[in-house]
C-alpha atoms as a PDB file:
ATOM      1  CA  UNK A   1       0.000   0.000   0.000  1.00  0.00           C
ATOM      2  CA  UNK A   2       1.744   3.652  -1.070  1.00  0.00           C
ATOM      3  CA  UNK A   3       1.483   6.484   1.776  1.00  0.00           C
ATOM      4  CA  UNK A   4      -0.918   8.081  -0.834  1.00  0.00           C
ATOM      5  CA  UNK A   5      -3.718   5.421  -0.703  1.00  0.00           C
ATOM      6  CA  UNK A   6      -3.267   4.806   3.243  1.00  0.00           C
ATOM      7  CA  UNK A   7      -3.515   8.789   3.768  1.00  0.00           C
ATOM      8  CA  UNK A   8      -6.932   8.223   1.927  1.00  0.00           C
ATOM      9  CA  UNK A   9      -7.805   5.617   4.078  1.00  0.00           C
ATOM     10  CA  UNK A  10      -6.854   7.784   6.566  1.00  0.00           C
ATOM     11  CA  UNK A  11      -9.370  10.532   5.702  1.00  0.00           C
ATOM     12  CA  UNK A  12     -12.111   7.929   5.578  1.00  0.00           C
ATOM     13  CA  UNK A  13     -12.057   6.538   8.430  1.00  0.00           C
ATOM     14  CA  UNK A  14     -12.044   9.920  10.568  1.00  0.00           C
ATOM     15  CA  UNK A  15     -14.795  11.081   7.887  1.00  0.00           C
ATOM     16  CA  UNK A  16     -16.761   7.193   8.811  1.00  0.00           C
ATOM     17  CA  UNK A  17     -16.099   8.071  12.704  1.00  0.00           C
ATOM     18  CA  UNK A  18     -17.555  12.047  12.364  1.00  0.00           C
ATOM     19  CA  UNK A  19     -20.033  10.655  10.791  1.00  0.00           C
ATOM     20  CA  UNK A  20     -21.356   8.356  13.261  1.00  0.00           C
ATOM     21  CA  UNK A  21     -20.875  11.100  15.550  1.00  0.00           C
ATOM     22  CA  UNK A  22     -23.188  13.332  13.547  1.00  0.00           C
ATOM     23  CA  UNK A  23     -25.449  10.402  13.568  1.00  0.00           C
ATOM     24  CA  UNK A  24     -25.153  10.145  16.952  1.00  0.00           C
ATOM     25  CA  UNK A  25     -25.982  13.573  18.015  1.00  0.00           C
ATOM     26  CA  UNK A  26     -29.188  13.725  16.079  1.00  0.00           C
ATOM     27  CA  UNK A  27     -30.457  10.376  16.924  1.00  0.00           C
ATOM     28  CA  UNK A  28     -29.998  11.302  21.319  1.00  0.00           C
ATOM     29  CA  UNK A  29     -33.165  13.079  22.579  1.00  0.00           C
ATOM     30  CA  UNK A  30     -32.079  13.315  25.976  1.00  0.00           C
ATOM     31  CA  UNK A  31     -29.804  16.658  24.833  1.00  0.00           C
ATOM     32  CA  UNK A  32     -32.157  19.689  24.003  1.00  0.00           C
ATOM     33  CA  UNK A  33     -32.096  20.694  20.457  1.00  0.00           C
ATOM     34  CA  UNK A  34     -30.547  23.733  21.028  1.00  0.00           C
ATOM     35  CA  UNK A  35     -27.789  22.558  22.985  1.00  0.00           C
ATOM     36  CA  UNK A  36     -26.599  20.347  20.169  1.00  0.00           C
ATOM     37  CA  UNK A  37     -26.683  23.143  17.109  1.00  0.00           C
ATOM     38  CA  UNK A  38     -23.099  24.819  18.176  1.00  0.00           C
ATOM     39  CA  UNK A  39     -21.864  21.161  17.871  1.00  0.00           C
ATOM     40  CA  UNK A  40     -23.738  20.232  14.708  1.00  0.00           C
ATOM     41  CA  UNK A  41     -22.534  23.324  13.231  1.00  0.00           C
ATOM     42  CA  UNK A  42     -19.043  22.706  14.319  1.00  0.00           C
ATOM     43  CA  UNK A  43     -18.999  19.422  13.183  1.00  0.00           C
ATOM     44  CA  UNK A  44     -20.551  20.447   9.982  1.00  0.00           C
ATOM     45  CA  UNK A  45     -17.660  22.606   9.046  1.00  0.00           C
ATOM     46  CA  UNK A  46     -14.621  19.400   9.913  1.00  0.00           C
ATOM     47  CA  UNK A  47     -17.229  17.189   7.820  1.00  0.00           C
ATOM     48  CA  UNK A  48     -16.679  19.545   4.851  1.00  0.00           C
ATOM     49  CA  UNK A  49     -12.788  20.396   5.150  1.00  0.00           C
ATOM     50  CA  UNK A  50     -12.258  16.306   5.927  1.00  0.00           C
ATOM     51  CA  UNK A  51     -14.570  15.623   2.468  1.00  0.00           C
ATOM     52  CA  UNK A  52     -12.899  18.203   0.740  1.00  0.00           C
ATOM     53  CA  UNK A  53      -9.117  17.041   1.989  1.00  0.00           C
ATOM     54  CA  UNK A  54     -10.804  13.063   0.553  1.00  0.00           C
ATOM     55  CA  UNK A  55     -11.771  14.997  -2.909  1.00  0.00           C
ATOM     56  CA  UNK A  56      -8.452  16.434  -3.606  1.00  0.00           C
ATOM     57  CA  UNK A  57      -6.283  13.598  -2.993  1.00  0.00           C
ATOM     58  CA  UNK A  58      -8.383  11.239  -5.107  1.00  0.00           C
ATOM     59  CA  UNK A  59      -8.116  13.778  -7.969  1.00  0.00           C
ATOM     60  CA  UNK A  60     -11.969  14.827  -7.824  1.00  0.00           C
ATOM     61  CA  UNK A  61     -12.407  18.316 -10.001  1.00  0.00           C
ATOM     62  CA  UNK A  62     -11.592  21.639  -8.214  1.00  0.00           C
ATOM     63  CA  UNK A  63     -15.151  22.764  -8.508  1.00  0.00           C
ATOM     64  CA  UNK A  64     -16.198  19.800  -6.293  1.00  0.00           C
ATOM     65  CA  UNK A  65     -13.222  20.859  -3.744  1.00  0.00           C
ATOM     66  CA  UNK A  66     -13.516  24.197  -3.675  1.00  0.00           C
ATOM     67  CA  UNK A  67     -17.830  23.211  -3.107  1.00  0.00           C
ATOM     68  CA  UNK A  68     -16.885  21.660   0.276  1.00  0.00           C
ATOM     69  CA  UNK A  69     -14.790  24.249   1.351  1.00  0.00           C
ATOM     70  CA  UNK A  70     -16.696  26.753   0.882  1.00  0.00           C
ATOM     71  CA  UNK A  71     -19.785  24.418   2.914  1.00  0.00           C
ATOM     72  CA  UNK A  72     -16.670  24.791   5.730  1.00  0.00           C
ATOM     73  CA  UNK A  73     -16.179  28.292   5.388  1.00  0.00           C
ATOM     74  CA  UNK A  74     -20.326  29.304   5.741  1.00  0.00           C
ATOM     75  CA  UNK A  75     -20.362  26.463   8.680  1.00  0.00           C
ATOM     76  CA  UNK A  76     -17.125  27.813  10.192  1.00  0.00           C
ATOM     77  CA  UNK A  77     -19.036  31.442  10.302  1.00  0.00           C
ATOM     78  CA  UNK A  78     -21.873  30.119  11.612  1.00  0.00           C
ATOM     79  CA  UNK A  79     -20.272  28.702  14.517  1.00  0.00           C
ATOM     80  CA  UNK A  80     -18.579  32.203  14.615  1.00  0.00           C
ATOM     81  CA  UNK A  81     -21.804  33.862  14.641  1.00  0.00           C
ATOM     82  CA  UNK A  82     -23.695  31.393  17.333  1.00  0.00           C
ATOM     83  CA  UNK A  83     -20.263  32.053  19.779  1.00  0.00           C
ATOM     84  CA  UNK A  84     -19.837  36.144  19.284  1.00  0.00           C
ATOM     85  CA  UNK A  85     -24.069  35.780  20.058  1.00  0.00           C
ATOM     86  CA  UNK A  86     -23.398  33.955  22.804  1.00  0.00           C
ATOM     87  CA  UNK A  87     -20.677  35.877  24.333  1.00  0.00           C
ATOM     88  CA  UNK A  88     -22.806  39.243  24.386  1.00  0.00           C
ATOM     89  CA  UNK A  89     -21.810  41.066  20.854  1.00  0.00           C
ATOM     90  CA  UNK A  90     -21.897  44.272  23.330  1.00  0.00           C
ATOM     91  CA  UNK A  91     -19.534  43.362  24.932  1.00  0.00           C
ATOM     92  CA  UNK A  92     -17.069  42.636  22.562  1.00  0.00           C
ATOM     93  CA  UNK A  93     -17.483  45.590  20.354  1.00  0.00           C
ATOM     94  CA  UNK A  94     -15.010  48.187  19.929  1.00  0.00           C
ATOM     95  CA  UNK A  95     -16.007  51.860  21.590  1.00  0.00           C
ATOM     96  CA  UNK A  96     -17.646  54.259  18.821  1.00  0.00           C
ATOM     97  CA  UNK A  97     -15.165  56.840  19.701  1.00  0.00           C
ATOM     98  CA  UNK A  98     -11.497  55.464  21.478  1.00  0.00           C
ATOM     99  CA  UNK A  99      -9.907  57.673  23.889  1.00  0.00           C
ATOM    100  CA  UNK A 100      -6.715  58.649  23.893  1.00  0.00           C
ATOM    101  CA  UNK A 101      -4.770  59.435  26.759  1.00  0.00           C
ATOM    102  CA  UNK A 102      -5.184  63.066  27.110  1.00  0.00           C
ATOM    103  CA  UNK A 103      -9.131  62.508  27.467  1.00  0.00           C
ATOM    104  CA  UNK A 104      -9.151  60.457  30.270  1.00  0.00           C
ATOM    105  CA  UNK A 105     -10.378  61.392  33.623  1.00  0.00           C
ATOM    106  CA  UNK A 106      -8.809  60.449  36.384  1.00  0.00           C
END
């Protein structure tokens, strides 16, 4: 076997294992739905970089590569989205107008 077709193997057996994770986490009821979104959505996005690593070194078309990686990249913001909402966007947000350090009061 050449490095080339085990790293393939590889890359389907992590994909095989995500995906019975994914499977996983939709099939349990005891987890409220809402709890398991940031995880389906993070998941989501390795799915799509993993399928798209799987595509490109079995010499699949670019189209169909750059497809899953740009699924990863709208997951991937997603997940950035659901965490900044999370967090309180307020209070990460830079000041409308920054001080400098003759303004401040002491």
């Amino acid at each position: 076997m050449t490095e080339s077709e085990l790293l393939l193997h590889l890359v389907d057996l992590v994909l095989a294992v995500s995906l019975l994770e994914l499977a996983w986490l939709m099939l349990r009821r005891s987890a409220p739905h809402l709890a398991r979104r940031p995880l389906l959505v993070n998941l989501l996005a390795g799915l799509a970089l993993m399928l798209g690593l799987r595509l490109g070194l079995s010499g699949a078309a670019l189209p169909w590569v750059a497809l899953c990686l740009a699924a990863a990249g709208v997951a991937h913001l997603l997940d950035l989205r659901a965490r900044w909402c999370a967090a309180g966007a307020n209070s990460l947000s830079l000041p409308s107008s920054p001080m400098t350090g003759h303004e401040r009061s002491s």
